[in-house]
ModelCIF file with pLDDT and N, C-alpha, C, O atoms, coordinates in Angstrom:
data_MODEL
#
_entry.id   MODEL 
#
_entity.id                         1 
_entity.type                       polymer 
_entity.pdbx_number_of_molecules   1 
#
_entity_poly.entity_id                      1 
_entity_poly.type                           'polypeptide(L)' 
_entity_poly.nstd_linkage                   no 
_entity_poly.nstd_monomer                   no 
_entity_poly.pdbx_seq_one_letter_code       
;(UNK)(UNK)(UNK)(UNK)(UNK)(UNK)(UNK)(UNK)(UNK)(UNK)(UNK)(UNK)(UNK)(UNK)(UNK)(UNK)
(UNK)(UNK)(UNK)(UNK)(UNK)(UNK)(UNK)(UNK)(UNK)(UNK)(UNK)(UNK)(UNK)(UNK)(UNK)(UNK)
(UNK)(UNK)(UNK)(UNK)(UNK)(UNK)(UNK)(UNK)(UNK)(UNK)(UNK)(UNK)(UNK)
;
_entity_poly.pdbx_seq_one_letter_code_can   XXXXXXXXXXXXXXXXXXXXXXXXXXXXXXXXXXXXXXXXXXXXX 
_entity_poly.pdbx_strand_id                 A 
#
loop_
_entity_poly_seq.entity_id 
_entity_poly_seq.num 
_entity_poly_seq.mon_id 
_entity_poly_seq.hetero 
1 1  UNK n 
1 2  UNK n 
1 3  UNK n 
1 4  UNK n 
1 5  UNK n 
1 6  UNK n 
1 7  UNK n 
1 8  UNK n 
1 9  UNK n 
1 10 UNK n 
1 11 UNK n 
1 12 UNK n 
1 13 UNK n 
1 14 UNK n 
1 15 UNK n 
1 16 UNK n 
1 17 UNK n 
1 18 UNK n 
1 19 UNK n 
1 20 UNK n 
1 21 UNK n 
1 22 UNK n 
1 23 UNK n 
1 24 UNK n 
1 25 UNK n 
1 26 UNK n 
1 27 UNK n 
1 28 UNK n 
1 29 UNK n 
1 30 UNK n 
1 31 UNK n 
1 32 UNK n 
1 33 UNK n 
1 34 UNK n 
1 35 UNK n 
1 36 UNK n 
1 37 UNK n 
1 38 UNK n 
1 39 UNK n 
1 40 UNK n 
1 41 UNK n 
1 42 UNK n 
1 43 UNK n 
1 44 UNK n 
1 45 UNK n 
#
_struct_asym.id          A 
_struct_asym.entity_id   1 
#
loop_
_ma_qa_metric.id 
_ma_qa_metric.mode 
_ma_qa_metric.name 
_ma_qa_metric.software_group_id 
_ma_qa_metric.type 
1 global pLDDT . pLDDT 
2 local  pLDDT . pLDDT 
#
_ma_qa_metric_global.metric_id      1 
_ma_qa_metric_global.metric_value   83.42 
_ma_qa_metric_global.model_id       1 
_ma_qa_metric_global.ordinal_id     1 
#
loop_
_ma_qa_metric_local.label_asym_id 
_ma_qa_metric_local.label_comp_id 
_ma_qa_metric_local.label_seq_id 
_ma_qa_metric_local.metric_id 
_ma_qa_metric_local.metric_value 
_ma_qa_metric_local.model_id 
_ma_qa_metric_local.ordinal_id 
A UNK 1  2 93.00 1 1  
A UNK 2  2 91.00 1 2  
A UNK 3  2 90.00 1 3  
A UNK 4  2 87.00 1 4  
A UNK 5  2 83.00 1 5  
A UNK 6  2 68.00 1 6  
A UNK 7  2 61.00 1 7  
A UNK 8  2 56.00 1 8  
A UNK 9  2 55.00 1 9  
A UNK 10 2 56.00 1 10 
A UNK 11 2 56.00 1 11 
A UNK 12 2 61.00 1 12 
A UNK 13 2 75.00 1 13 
A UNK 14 2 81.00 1 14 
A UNK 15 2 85.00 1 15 
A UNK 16 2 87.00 1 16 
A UNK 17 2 86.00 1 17 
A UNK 18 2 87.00 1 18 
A UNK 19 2 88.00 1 19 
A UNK 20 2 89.00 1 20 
A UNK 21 2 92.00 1 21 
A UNK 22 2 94.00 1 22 
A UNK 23 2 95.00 1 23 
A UNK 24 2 95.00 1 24 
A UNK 25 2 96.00 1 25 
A UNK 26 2 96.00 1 26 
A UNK 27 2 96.00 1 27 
A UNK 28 2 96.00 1 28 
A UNK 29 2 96.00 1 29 
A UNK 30 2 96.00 1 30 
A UNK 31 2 94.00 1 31 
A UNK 32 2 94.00 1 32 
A UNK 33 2 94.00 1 33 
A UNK 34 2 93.00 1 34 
A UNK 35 2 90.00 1 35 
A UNK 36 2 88.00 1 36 
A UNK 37 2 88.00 1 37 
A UNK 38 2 81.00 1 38 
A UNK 39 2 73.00 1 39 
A UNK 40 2 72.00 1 40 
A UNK 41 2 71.00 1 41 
A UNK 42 2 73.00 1 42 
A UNK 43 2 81.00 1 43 
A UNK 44 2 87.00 1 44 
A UNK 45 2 88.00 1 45 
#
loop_
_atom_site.group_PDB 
_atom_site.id 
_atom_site.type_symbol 
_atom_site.label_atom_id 
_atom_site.label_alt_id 
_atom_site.label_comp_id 
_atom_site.label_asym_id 
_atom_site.label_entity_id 
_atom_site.label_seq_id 
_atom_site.pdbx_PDB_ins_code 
_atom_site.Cartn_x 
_atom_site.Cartn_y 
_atom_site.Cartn_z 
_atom_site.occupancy 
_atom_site.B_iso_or_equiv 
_atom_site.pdbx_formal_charge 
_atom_site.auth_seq_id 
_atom_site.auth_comp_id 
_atom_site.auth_asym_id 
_atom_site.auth_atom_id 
_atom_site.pdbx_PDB_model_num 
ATOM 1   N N  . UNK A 1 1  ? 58.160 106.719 119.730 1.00 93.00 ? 1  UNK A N  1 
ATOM 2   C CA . UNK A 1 1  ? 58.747 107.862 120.445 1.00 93.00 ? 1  UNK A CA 1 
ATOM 3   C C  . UNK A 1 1  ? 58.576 107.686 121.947 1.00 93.00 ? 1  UNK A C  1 
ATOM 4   O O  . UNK A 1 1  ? 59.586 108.003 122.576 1.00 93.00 ? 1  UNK A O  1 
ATOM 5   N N  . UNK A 1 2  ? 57.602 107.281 122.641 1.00 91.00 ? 2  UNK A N  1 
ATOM 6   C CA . UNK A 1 2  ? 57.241 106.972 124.032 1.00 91.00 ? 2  UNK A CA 1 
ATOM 7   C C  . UNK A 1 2  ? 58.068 105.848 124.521 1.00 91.00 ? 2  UNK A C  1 
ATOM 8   O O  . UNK A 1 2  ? 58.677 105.919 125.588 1.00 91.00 ? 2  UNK A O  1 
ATOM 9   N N  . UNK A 1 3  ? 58.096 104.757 123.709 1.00 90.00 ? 3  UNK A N  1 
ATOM 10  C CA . UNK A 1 3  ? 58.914 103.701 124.044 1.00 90.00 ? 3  UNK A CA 1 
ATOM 11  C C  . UNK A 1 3  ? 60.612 104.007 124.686 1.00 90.00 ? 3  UNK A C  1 
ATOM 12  O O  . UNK A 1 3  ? 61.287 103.512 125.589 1.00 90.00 ? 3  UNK A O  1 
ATOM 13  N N  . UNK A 1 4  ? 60.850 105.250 123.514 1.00 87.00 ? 4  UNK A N  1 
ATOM 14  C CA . UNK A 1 4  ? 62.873 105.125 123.323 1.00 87.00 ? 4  UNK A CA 1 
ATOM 15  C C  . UNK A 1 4  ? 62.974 106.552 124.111 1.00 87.00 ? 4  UNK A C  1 
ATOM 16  O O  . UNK A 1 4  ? 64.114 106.925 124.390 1.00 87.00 ? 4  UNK A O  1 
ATOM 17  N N  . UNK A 1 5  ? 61.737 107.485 124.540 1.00 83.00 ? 5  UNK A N  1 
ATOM 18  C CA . UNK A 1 5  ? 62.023 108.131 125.104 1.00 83.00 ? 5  UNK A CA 1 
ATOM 19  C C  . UNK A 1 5  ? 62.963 108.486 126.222 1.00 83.00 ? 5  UNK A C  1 
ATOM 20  O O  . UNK A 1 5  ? 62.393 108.272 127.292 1.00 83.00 ? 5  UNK A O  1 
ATOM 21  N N  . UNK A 1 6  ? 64.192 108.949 126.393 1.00 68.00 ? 6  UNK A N  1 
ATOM 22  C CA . UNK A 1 6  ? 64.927 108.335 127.918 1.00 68.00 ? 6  UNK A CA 1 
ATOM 23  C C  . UNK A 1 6  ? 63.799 109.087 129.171 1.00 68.00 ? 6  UNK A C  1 
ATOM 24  O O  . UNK A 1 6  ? 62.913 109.941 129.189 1.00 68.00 ? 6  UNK A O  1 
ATOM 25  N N  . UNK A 1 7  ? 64.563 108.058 130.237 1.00 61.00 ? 7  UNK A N  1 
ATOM 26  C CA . UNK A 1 7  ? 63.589 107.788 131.345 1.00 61.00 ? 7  UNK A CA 1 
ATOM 27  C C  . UNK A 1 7  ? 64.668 109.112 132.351 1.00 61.00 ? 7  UNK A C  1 
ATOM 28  O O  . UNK A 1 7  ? 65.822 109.540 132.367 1.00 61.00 ? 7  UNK A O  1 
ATOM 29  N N  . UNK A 1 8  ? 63.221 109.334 133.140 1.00 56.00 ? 8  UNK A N  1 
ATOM 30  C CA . UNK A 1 8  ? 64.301 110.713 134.402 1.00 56.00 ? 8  UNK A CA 1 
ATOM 31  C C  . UNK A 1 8  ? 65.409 109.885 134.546 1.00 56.00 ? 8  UNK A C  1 
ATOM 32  O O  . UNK A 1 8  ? 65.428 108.663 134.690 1.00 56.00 ? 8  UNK A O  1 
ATOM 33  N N  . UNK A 1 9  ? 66.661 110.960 134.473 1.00 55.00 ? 9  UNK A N  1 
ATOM 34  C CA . UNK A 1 9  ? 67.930 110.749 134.985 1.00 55.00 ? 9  UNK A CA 1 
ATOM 35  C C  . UNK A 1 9  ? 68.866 109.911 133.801 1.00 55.00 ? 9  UNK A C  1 
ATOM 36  O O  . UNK A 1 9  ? 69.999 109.478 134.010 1.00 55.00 ? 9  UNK A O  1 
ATOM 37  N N  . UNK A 1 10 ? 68.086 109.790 132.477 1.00 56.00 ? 10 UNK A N  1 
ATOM 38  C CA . UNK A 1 10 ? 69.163 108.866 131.631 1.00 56.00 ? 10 UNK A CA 1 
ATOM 39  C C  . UNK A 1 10 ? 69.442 109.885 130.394 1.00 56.00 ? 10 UNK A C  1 
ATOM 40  O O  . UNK A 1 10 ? 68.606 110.246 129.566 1.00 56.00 ? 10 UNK A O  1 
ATOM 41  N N  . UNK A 1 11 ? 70.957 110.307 130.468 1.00 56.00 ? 11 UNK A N  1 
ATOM 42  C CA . UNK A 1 11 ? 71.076 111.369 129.692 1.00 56.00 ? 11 UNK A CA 1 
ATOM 43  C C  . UNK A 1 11 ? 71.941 110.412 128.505 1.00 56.00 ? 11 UNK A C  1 
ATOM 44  O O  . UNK A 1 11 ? 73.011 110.855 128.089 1.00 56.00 ? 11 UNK A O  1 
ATOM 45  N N  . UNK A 1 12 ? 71.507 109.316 128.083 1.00 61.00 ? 12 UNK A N  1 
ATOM 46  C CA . UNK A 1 12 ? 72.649 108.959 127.558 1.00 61.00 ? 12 UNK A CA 1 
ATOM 47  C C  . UNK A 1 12 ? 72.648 108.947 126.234 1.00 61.00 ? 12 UNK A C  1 
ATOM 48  O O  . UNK A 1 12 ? 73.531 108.482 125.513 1.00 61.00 ? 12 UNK A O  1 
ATOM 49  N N  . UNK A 1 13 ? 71.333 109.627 125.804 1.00 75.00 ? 13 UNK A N  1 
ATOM 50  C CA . UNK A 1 13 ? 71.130 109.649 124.484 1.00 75.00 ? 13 UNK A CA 1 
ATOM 51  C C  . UNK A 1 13 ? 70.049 111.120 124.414 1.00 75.00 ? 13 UNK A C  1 
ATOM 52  O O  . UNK A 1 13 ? 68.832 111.173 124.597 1.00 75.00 ? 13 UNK A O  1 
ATOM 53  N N  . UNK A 1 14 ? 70.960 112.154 124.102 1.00 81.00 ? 14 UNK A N  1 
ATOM 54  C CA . UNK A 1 14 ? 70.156 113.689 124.188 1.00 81.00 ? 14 UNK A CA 1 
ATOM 55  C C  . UNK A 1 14 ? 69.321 113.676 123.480 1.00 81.00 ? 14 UNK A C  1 
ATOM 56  O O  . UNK A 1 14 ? 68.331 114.200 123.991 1.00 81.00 ? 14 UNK A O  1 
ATOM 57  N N  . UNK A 1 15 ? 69.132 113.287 122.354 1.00 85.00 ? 15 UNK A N  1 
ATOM 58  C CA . UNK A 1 15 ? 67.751 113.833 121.522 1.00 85.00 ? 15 UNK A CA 1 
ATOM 59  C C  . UNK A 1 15 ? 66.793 112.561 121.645 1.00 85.00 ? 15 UNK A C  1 
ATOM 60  O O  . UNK A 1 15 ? 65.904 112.599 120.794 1.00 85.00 ? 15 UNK A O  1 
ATOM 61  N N  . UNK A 1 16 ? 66.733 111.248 122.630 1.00 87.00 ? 16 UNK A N  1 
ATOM 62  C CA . UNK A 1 16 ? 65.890 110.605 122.976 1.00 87.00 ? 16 UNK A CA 1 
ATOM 63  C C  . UNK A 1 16 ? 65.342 111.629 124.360 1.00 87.00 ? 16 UNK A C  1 
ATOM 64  O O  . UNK A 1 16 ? 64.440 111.094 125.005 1.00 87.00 ? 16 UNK A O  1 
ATOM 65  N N  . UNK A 1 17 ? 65.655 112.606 124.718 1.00 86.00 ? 17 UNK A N  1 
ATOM 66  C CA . UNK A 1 17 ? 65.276 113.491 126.028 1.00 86.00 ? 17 UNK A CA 1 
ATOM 67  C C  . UNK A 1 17 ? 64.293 114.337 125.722 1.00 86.00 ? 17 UNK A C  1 
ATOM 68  O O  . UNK A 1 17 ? 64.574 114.987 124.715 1.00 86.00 ? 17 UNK A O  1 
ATOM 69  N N  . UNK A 1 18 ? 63.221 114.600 126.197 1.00 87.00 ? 18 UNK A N  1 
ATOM 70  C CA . UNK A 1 18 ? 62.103 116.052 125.851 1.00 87.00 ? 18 UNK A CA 1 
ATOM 71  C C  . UNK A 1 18 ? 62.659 117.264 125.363 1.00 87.00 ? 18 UNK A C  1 
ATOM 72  O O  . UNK A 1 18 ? 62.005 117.955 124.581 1.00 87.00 ? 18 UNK A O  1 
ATOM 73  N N  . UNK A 1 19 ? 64.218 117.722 125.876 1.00 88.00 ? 19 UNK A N  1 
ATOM 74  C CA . UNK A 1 19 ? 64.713 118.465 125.085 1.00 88.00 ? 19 UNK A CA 1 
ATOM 75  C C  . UNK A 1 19 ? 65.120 118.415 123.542 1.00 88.00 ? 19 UNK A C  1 
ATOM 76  O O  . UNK A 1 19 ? 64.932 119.158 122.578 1.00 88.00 ? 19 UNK A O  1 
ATOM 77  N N  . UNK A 1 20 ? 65.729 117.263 123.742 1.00 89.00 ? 20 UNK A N  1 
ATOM 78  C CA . UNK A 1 20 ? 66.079 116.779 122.845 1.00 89.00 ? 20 UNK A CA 1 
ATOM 79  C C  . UNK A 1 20 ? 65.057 116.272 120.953 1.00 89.00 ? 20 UNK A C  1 
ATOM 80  O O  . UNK A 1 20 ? 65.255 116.372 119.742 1.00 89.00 ? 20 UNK A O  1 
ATOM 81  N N  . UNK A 1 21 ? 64.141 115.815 121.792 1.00 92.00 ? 21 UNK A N  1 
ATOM 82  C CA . UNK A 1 21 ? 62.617 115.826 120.905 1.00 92.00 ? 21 UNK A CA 1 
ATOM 83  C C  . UNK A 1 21 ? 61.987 116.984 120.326 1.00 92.00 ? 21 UNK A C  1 
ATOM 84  O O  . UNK A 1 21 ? 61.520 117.226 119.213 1.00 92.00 ? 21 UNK A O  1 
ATOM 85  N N  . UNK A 1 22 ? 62.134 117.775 121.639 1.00 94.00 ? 22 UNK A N  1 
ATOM 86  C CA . UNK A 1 22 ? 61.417 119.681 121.384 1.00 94.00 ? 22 UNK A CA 1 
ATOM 87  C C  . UNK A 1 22 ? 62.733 120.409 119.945 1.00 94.00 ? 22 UNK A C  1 
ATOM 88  O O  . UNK A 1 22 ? 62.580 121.403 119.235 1.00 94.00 ? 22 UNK A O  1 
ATOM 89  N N  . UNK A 1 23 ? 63.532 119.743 119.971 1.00 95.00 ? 23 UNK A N  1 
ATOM 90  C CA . UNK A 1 23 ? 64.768 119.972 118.876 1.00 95.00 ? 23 UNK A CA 1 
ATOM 91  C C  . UNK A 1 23 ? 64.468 119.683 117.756 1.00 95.00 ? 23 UNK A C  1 
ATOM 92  O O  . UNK A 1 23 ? 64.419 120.647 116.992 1.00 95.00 ? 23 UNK A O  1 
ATOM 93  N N  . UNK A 1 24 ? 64.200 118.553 117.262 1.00 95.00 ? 24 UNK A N  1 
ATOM 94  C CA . UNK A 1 24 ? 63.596 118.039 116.565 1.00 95.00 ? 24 UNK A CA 1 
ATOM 95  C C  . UNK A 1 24 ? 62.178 118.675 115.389 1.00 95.00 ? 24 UNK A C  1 
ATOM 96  O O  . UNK A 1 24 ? 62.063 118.781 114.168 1.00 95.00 ? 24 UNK A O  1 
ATOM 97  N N  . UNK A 1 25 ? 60.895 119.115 117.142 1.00 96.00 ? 25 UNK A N  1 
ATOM 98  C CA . UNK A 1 25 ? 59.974 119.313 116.573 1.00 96.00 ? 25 UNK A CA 1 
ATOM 99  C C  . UNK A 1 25 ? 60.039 120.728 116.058 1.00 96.00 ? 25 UNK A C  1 
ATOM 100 O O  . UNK A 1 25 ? 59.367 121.022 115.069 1.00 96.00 ? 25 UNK A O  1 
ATOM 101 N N  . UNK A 1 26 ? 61.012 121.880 116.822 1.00 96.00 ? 26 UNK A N  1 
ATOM 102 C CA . UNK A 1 26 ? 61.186 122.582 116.573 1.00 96.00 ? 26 UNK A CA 1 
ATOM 103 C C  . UNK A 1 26 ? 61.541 123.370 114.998 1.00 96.00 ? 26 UNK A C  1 
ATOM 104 O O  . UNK A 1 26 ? 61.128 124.364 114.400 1.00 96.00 ? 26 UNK A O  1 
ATOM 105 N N  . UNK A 1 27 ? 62.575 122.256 114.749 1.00 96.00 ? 27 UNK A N  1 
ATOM 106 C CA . UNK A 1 27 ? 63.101 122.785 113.311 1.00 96.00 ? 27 UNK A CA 1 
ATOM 107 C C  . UNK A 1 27 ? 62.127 122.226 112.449 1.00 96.00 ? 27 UNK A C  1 
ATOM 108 O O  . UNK A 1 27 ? 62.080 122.820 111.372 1.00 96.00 ? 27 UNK A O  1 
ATOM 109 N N  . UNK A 1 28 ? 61.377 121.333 112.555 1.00 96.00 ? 28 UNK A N  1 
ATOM 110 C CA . UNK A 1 28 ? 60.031 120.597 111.728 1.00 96.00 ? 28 UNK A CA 1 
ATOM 111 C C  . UNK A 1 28 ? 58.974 121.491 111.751 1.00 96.00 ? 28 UNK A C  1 
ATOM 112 O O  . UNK A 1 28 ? 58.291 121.520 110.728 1.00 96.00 ? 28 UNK A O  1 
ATOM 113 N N  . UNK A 1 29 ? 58.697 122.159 112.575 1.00 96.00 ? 29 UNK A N  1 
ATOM 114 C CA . UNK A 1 29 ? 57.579 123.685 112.398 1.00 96.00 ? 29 UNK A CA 1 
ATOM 115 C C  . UNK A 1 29 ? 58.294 124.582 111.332 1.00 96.00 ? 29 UNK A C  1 
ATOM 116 O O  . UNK A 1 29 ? 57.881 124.851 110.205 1.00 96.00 ? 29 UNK A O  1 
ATOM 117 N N  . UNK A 1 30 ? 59.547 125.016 111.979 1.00 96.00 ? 30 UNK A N  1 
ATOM 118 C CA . UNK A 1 30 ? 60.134 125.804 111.022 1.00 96.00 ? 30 UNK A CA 1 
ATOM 119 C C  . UNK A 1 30 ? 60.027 125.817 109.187 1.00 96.00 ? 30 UNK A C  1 
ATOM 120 O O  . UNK A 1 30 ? 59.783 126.750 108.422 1.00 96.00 ? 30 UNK A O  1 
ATOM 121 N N  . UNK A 1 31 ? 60.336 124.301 108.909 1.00 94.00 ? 31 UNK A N  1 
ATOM 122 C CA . UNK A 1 31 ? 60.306 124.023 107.346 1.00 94.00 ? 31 UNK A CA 1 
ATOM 123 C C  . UNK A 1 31 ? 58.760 124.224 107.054 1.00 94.00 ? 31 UNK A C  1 
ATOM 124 O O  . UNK A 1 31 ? 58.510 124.762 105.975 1.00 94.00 ? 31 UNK A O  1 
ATOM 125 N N  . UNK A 1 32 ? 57.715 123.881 107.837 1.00 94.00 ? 32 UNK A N  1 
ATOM 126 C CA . UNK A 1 32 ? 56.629 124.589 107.420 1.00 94.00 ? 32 UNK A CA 1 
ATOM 127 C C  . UNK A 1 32 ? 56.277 125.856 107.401 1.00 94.00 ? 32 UNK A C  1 
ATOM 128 O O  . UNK A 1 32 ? 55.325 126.300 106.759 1.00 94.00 ? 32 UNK A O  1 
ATOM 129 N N  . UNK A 1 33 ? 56.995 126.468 108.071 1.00 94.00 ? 33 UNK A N  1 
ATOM 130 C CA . UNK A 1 33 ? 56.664 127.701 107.831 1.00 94.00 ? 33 UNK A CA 1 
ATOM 131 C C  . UNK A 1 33 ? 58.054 128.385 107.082 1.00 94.00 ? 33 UNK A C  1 
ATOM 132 O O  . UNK A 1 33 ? 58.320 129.538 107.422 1.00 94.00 ? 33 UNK A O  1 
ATOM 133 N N  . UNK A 1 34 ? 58.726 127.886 106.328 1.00 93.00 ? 34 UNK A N  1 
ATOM 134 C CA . UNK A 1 34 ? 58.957 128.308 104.936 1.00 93.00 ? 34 UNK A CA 1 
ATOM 135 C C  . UNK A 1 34 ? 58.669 127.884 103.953 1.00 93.00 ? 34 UNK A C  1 
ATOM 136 O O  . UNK A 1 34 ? 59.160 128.308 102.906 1.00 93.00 ? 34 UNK A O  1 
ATOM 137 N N  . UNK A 1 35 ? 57.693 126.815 104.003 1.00 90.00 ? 35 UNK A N  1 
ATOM 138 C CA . UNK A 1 35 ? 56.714 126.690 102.761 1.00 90.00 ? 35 UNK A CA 1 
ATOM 139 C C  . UNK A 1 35 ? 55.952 127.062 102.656 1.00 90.00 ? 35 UNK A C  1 
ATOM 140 O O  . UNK A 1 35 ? 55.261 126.732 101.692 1.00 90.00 ? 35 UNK A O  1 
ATOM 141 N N  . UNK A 1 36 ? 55.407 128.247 103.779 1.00 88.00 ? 36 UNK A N  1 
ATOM 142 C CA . UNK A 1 36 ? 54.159 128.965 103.679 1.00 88.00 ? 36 UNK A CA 1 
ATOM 143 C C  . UNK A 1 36 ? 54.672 130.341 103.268 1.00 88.00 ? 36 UNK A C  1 
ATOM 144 O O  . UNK A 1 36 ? 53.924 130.887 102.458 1.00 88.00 ? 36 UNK A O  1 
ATOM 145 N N  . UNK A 1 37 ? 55.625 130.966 103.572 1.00 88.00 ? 37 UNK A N  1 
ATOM 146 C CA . UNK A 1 37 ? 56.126 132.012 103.123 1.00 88.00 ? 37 UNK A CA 1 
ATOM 147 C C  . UNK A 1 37 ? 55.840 132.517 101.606 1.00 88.00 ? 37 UNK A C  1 
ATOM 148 O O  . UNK A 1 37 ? 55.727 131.699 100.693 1.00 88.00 ? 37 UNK A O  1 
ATOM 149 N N  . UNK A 1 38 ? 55.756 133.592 101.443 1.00 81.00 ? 38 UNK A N  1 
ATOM 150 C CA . UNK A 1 38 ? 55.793 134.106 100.008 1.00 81.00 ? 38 UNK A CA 1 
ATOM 151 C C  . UNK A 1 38 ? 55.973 135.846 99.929  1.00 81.00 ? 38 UNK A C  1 
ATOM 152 O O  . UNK A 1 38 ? 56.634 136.439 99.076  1.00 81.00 ? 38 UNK A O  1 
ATOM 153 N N  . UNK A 1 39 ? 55.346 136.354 100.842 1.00 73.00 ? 39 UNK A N  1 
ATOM 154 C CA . UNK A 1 39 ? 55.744 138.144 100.156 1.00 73.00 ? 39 UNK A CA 1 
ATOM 155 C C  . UNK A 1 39 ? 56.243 138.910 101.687 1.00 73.00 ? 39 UNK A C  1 
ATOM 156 O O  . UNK A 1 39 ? 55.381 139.413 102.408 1.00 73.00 ? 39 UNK A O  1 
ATOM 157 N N  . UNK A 1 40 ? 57.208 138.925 101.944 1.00 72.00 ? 40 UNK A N  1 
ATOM 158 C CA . UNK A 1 40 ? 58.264 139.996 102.784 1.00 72.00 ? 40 UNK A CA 1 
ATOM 159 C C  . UNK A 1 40 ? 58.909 141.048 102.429 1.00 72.00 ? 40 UNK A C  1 
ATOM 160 O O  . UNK A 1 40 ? 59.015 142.006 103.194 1.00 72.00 ? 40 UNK A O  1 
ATOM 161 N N  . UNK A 1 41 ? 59.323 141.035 101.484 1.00 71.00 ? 41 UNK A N  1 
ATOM 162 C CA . UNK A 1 41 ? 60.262 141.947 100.948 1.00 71.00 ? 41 UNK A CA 1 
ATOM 163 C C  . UNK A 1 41 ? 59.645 143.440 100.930 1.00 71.00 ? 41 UNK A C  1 
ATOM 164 O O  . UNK A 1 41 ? 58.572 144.042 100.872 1.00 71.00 ? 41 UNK A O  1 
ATOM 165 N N  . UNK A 1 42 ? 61.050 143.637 101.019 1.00 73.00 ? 42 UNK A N  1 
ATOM 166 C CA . UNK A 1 42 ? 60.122 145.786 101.418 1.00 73.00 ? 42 UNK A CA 1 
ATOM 167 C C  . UNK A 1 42 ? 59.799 146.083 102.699 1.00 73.00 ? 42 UNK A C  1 
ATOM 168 O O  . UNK A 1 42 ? 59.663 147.240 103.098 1.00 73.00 ? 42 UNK A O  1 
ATOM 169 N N  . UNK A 1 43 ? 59.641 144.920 103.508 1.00 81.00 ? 43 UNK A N  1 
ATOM 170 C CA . UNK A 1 43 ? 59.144 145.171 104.752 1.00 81.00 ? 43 UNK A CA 1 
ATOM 171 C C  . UNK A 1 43 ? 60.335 144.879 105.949 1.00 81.00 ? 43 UNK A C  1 
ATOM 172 O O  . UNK A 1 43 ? 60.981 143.835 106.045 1.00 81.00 ? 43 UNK A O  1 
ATOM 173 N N  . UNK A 1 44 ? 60.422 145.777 106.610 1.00 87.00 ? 44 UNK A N  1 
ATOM 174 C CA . UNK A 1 44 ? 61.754 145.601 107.766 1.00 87.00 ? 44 UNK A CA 1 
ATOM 175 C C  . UNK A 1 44 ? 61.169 144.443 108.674 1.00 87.00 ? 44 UNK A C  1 
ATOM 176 O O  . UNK A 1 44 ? 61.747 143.360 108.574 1.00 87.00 ? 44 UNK A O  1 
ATOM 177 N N  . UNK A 1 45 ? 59.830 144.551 109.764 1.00 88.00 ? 45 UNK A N  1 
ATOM 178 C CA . UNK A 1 45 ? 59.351 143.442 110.589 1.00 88.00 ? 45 UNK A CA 1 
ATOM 179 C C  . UNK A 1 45 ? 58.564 142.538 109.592 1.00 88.00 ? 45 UNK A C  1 
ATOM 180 O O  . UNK A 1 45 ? 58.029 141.502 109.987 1.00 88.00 ? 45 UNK A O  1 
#
């Protein structure tokens, strides 16, 4: 990941970009935390 990371100013590959990565890690938290899920229901918040 450090290696292919793009370097300041090289947009030429978006999800090699910190944004682009934070995308990534983002939706990868997410699936854990619907495998932790189990009792909501009934409840509005």
């Amino acid at each position: 990941v450090g290696l292919t990371r793009a370097k300041p100013g090289d947009i030429s590959s978006f999800l090699s970009t910190v944004p682009g990565l934070l995308k990534v890690f983002e939706a990868y938290v997410a699936c854990l935390i619907f495998s932790l899920l189990d009792s909501y229901n009934g409840i509005a918040g």
